[in-house]
PDB file of N, CA and C in Angstrom:
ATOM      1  N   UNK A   1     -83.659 147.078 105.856  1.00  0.00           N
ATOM      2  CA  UNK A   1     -84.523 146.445 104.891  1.00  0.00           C
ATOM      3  C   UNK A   1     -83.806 146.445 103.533  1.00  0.00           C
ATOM      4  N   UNK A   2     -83.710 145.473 102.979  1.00  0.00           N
ATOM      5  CA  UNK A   2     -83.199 145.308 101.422  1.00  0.00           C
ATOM      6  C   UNK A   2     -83.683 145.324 100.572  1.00  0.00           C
ATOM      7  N   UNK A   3     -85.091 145.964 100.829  1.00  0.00           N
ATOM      8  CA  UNK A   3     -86.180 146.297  99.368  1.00  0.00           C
ATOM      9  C   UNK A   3     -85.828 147.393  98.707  1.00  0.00           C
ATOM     10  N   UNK A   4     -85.547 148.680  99.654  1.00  0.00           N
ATOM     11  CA  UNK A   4     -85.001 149.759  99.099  1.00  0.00           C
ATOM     12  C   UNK A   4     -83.530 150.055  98.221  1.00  0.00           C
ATOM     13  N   UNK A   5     -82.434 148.851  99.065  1.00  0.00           N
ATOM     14  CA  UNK A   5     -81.239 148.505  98.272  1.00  0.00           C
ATOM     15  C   UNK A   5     -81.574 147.927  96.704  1.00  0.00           C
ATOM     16  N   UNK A   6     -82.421 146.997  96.620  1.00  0.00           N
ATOM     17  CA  UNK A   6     -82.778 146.411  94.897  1.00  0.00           C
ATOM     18  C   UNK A   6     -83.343 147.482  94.572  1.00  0.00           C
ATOM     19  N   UNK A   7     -84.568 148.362  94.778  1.00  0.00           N
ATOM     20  CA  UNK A   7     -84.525 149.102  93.901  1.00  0.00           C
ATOM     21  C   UNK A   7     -84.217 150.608  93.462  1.00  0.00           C
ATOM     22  N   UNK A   8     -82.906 150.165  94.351  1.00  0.00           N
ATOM     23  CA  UNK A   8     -81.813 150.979  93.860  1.00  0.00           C
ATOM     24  C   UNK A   8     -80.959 150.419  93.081  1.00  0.00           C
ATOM     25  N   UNK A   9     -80.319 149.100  92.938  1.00  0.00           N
ATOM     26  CA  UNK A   9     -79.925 148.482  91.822  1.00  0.00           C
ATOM     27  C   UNK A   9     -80.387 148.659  90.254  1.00  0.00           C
ATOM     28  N   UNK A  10     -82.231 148.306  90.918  1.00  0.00           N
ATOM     29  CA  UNK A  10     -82.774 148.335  89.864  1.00  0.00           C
ATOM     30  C   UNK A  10     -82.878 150.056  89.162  1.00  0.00           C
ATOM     31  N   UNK A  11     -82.629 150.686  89.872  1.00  0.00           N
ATOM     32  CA  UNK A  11     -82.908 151.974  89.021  1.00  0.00           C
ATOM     33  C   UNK A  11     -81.411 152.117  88.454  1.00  0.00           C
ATOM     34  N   UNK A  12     -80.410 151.800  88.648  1.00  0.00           N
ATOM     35  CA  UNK A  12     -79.365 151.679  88.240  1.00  0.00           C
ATOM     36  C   UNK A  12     -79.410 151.244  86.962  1.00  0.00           C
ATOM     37  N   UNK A  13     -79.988 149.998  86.546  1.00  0.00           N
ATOM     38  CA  UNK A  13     -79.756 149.055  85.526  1.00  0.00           C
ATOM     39  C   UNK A  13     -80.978 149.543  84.502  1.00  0.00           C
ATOM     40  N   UNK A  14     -82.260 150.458  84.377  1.00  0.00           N
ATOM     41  CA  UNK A  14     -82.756 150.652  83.802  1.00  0.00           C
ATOM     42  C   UNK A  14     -82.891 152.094  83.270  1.00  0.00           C
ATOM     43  N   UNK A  15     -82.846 152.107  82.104  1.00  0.00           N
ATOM     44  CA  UNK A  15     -82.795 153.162  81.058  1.00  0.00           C
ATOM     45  C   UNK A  15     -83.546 154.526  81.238  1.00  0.00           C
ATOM     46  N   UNK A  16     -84.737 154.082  81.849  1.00  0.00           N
ATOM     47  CA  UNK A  16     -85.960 155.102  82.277  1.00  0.00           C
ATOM     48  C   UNK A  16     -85.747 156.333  83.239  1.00  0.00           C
ATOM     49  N   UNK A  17     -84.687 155.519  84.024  1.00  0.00           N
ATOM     50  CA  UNK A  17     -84.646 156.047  85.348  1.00  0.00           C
ATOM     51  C   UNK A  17     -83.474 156.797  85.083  1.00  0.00           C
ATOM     52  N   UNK A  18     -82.356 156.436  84.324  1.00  0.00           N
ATOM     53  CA  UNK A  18     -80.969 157.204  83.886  1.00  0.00           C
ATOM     54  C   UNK A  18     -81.064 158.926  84.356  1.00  0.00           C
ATOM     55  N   UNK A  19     -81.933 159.668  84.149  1.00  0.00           N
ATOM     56  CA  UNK A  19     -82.401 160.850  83.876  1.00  0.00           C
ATOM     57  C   UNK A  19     -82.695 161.827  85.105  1.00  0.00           C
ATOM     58  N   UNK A  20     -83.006 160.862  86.034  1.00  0.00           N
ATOM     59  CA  UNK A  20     -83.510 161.262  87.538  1.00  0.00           C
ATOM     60  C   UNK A  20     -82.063 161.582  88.101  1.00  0.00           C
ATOM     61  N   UNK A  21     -82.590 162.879  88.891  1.00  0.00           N
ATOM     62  CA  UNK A  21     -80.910 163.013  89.925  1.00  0.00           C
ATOM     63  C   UNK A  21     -81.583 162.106  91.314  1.00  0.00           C
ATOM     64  N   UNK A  22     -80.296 162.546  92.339  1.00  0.00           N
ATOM     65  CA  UNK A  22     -80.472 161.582  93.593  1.00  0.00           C
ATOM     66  C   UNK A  22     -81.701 162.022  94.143  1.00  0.00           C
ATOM     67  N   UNK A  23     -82.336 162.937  94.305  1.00  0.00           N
ATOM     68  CA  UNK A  23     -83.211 163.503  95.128  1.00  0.00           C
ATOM     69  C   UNK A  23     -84.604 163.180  94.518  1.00  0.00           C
ATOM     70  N   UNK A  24     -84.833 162.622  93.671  1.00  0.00           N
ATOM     71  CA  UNK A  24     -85.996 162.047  92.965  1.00  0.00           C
ATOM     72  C   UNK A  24     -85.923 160.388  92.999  1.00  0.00           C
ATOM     73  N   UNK A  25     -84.696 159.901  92.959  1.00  0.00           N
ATOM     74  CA  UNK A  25     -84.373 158.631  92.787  1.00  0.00           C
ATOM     75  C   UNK A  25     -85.250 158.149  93.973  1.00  0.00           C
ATOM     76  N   UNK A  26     -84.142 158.832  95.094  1.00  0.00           N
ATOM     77  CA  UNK A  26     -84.718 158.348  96.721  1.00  0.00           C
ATOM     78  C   UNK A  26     -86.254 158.270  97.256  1.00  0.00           C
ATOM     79  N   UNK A  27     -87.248 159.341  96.253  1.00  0.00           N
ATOM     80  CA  UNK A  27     -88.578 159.281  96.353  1.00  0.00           C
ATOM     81  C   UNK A  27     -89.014 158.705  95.591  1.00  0.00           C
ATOM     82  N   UNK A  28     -88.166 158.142  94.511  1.00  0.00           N
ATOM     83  CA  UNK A  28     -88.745 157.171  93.579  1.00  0.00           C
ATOM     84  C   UNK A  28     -89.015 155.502  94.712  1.00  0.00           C
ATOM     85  N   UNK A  29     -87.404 155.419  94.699  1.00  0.00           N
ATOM     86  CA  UNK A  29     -87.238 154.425  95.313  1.00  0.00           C
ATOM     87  C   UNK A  29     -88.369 153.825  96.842  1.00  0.00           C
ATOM     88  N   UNK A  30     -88.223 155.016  97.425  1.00  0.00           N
ATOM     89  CA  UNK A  30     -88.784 154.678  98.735  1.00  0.00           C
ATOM     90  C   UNK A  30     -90.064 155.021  98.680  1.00  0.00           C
ATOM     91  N   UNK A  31     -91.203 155.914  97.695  1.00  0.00           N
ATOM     92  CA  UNK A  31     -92.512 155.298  97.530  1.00  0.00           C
ATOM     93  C   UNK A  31     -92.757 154.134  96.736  1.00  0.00           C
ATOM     94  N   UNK A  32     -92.060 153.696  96.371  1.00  0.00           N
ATOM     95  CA  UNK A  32     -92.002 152.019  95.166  1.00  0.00           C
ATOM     96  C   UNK A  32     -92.026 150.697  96.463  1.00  0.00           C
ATOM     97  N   UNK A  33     -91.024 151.130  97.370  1.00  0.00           N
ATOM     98  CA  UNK A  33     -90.417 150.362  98.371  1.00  0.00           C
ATOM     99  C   UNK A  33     -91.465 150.431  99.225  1.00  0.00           C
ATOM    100  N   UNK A  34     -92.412 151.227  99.387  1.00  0.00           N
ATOM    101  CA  UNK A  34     -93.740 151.637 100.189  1.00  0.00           C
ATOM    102  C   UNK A  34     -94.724 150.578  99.598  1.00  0.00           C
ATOM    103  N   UNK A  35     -94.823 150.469  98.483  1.00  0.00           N
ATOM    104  CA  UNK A  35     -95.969 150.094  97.456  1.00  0.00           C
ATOM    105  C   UNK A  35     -95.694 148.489  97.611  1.00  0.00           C
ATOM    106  N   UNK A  36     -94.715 148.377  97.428  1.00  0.00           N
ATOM    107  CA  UNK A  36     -94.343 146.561  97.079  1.00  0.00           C
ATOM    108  C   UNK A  36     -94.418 146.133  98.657  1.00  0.00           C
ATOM    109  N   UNK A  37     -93.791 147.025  99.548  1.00  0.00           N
ATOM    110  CA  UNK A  37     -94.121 146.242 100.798  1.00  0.00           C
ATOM    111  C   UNK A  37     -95.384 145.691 101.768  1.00  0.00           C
ATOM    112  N   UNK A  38     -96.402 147.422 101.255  1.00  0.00           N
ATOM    113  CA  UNK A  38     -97.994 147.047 101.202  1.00  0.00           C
ATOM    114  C   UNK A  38     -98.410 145.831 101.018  1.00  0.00           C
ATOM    115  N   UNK A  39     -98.077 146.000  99.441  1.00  0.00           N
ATOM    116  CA  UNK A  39     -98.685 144.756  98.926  1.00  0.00           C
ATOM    117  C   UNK A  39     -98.082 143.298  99.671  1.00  0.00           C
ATOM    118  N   UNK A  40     -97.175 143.297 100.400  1.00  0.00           N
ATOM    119  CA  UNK A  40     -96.847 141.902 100.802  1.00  0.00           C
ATOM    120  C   UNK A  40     -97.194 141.987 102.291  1.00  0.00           C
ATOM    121  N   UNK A  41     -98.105 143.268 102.783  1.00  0.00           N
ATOM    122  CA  UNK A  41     -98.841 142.969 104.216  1.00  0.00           C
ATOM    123  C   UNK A  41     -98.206 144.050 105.493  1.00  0.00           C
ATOM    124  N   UNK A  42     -96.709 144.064 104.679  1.00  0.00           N
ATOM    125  CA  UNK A  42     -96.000 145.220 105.890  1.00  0.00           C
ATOM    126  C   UNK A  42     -95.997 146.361 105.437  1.00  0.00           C
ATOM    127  N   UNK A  43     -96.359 147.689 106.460  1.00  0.00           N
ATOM    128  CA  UNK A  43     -96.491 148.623 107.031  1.00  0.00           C
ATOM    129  C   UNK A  43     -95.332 149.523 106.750  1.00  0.00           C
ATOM    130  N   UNK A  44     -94.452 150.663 106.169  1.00  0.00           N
ATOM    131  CA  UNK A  44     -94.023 151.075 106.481  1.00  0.00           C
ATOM    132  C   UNK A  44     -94.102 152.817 106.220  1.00  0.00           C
ATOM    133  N   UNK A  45     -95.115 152.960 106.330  1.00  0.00           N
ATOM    134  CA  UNK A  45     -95.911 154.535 106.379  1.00  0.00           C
ATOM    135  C   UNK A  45     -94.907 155.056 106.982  1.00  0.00           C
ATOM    136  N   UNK A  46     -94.619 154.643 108.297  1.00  0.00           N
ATOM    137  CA  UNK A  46     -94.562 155.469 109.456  1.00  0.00           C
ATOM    138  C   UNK A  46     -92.741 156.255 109.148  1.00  0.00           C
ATOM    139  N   UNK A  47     -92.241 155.355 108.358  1.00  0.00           N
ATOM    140  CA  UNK A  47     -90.984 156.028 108.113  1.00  0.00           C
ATOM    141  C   UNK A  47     -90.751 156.258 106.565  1.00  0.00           C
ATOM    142  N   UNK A  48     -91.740 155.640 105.512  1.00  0.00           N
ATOM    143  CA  UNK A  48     -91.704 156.354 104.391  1.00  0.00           C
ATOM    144  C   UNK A  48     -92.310 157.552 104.304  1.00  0.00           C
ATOM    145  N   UNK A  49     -93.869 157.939 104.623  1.00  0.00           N
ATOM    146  CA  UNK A  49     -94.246 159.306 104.063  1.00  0.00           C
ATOM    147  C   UNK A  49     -92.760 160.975 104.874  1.00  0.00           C
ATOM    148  N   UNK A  50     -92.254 160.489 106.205  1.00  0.00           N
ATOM    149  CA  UNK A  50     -91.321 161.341 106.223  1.00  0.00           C
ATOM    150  C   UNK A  50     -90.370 161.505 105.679  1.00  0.00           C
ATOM    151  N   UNK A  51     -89.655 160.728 105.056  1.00  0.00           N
ATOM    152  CA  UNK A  51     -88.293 160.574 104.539  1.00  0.00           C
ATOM    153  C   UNK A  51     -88.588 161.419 103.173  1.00  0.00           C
ATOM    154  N   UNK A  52     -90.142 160.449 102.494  1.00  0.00           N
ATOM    155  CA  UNK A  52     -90.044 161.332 100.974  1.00  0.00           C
ATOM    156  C   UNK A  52     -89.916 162.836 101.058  1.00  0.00           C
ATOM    157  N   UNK A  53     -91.431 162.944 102.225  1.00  0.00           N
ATOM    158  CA  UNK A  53     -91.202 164.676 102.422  1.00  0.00           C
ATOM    159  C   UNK A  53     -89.875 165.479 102.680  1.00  0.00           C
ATOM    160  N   UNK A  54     -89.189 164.519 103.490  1.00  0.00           N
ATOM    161  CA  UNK A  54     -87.777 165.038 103.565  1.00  0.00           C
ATOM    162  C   UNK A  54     -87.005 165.852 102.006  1.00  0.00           C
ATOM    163  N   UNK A  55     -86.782 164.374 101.126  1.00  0.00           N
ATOM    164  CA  UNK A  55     -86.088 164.543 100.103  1.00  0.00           C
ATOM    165  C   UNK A  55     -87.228 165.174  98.819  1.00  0.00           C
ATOM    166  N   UNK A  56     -88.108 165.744  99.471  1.00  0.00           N
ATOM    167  CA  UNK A  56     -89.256 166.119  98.596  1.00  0.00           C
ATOM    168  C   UNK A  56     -88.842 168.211  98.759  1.00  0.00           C
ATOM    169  N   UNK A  57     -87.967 168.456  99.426  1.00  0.00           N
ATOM    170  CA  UNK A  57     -87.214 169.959 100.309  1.00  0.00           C
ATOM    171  C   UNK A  57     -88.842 170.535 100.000  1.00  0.00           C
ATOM    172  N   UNK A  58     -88.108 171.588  99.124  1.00  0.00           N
ATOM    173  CA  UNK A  58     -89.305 172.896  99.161  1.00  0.00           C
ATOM    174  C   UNK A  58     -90.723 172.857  98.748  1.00  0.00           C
ATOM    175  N   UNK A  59     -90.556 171.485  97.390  1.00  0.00           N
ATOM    176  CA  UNK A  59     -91.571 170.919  96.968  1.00  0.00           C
ATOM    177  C   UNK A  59     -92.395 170.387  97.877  1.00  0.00           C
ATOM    178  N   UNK A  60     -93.458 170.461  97.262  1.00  0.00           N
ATOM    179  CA  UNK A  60     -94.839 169.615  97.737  1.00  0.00           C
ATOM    180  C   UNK A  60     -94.692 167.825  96.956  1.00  0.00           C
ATOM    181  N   UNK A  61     -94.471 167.189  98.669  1.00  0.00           N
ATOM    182  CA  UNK A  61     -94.066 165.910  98.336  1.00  0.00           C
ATOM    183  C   UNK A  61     -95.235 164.827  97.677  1.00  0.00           C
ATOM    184  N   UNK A  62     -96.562 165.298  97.856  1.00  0.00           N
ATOM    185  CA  UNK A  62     -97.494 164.780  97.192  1.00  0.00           C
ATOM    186  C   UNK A  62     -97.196 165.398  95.530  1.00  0.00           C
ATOM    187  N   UNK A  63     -97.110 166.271  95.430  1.00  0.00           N
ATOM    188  CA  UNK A  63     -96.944 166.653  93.754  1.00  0.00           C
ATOM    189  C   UNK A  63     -95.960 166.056  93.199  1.00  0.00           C
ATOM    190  N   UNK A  64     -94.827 166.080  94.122  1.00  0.00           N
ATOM    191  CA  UNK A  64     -93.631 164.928  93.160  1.00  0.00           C
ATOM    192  C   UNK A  64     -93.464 163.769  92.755  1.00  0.00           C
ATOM    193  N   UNK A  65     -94.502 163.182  93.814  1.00  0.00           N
ATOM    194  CA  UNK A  65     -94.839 161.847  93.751  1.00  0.00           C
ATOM    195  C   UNK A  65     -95.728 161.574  92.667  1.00  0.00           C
ATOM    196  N   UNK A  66     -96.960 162.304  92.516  1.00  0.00           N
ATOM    197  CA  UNK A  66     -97.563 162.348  91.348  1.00  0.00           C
ATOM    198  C   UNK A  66     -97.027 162.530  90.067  1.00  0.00           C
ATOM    199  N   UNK A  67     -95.672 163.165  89.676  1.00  0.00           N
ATOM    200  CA  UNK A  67     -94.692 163.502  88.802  1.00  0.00           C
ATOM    201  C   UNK A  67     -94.173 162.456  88.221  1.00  0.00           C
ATOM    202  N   UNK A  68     -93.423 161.713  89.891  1.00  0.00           N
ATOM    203  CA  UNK A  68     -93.071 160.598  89.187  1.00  0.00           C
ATOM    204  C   UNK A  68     -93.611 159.330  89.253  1.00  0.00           C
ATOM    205  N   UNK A  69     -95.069 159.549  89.391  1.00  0.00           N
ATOM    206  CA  UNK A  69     -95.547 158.300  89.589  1.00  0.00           C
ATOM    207  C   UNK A  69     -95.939 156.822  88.416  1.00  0.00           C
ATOM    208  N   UNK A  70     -95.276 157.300  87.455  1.00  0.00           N
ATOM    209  CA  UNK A  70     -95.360 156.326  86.332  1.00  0.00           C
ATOM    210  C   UNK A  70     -93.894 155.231  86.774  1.00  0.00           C
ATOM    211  N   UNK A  71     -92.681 155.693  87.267  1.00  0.00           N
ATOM    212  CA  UNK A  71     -91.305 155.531  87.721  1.00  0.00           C
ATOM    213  C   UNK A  71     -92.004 154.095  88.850  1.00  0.00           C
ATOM    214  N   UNK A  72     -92.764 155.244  89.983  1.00  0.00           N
ATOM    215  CA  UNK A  72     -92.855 154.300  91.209  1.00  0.00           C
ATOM    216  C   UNK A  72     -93.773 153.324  90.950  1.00  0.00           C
ATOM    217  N   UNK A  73     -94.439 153.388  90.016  1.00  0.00           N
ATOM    218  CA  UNK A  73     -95.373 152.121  89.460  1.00  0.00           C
ATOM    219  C   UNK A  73     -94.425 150.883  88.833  1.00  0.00           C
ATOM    220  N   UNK A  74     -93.256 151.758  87.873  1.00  0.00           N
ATOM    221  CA  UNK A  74     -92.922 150.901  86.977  1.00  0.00           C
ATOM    222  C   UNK A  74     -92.185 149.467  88.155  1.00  0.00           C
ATOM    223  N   UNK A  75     -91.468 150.278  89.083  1.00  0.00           N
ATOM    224  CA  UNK A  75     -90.660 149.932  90.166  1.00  0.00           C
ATOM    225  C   UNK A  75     -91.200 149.311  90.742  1.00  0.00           C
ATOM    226  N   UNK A  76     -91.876 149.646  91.712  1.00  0.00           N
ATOM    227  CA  UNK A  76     -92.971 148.670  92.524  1.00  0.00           C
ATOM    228  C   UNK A  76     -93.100 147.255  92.076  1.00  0.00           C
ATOM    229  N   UNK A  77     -93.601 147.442  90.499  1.00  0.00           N
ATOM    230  CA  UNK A  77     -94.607 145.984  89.894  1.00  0.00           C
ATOM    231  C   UNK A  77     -92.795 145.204  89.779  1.00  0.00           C
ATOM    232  N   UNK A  78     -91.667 145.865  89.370  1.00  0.00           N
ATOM    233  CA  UNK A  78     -90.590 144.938  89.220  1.00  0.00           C
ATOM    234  C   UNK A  78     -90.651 144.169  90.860  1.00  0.00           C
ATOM    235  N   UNK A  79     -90.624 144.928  91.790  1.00  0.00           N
ATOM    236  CA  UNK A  79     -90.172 144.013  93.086  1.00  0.00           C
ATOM    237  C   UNK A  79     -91.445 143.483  93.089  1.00  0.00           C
ATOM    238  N   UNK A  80     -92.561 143.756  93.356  1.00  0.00           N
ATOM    239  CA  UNK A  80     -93.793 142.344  93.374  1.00  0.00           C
ATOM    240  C   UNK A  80     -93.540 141.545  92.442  1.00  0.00           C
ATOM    241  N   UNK A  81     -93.416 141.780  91.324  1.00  0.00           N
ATOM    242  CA  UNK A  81     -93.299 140.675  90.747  1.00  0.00           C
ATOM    243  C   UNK A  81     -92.187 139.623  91.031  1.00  0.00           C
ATOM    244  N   UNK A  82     -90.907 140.069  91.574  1.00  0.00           N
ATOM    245  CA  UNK A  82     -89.824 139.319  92.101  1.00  0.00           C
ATOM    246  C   UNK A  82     -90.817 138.702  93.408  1.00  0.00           C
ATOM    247  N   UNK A  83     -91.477 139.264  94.190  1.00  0.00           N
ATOM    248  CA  UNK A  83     -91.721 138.995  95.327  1.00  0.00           C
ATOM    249  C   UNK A  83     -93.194 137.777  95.366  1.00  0.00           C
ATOM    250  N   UNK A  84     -93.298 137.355  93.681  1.00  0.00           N
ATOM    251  CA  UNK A  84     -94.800 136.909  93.685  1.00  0.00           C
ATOM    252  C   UNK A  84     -94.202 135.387  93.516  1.00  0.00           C
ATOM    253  N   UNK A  85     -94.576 134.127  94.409  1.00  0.00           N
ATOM    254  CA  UNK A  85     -93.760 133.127  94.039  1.00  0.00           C
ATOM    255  C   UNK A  85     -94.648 132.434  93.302  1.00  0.00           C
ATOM    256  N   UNK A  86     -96.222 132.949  92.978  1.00  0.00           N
ATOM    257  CA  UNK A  86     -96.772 131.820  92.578  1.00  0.00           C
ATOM    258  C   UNK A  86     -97.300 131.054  93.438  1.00  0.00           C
ATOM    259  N   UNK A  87     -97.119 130.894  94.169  1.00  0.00           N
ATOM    260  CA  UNK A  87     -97.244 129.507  95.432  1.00  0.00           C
ATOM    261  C   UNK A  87     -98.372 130.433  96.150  1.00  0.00           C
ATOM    262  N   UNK A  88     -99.754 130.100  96.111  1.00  0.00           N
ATOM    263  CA  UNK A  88    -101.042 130.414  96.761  1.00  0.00           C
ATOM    264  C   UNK A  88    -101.334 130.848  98.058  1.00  0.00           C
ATOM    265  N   UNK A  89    -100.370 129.539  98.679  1.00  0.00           N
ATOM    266  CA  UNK A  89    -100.288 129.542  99.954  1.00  0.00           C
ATOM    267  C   UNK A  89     -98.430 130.079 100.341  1.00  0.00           C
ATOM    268  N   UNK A  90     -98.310 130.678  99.858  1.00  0.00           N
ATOM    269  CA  UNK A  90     -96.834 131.999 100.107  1.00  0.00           C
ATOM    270  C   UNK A  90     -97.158 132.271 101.584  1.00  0.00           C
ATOM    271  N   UNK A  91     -98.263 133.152 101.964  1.00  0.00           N
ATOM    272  CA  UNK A  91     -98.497 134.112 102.702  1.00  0.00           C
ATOM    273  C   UNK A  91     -99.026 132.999 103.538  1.00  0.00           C
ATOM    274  N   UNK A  92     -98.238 132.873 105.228  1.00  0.00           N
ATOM    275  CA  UNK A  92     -98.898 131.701 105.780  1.00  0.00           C
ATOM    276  C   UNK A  92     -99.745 132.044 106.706  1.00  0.00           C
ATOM    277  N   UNK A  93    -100.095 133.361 106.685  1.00  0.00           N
ATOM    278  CA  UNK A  93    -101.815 133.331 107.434  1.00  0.00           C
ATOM    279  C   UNK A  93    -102.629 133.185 106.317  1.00  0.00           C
ATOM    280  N   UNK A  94    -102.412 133.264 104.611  1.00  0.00           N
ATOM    281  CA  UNK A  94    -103.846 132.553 104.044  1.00  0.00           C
ATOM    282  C   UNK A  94    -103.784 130.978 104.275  1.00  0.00           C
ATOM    283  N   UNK A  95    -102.489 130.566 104.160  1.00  0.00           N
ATOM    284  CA  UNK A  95    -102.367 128.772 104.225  1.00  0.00           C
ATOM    285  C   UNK A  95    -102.697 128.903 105.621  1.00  0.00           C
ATOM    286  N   UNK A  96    -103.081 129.234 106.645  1.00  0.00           N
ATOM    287  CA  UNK A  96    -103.470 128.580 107.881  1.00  0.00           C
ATOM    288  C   UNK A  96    -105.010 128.757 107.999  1.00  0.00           C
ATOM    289  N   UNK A  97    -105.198 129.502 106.724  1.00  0.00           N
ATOM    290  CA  UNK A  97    -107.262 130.072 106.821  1.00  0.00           C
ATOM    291  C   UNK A  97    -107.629 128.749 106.176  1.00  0.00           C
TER     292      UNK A  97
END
């Protein structure tokens, strides 16, 4: 999947994120990558909530997430918004309703 590659770019290129080591990035990234994919209909629980817990070690992966959850917001709304074309009928099970 190449949602998680952009916003890893994108945390690259923005100022906010400079500050985060890898092990926050990756739970940045991949609950953001959770959030934007929701929102466009696909599913991927089943291999995000493990991975964060993974890179979440000793911590409590719900608390980190809450930590950085201003990050995975900011992130998220960048890829929906890349991902929003405008076009009503985008999503072609509403254009077939």
């Amino acid at each position: 999947m190449l949602i998680p590659e952009l916003c890893h770019a994108l945390v690259g290129e923005c100022e906010e994120f400079a500050s985060i080591d890898y092990a926050l990035e990756e739970i940045v990234v991949e609950s953001a990558t959770y959030i934007a994919c929701a929102s466009a209909g696909l599913a991927t629980d089943v291999d995000s909530v493990p991975y964060v817990a993974g890179w979440a070690g000793d911590n409590d992966p719900l608390a980190v997430v809450g930590e950085a959850a201003q990050l995975i917001d900011e992130l998220a709304r960048l890829i929906e918004d890349a991902l929003d074309t405008g076009d009503e009928h985008s999503n072609p099970a509403e254009a077939a309703a």
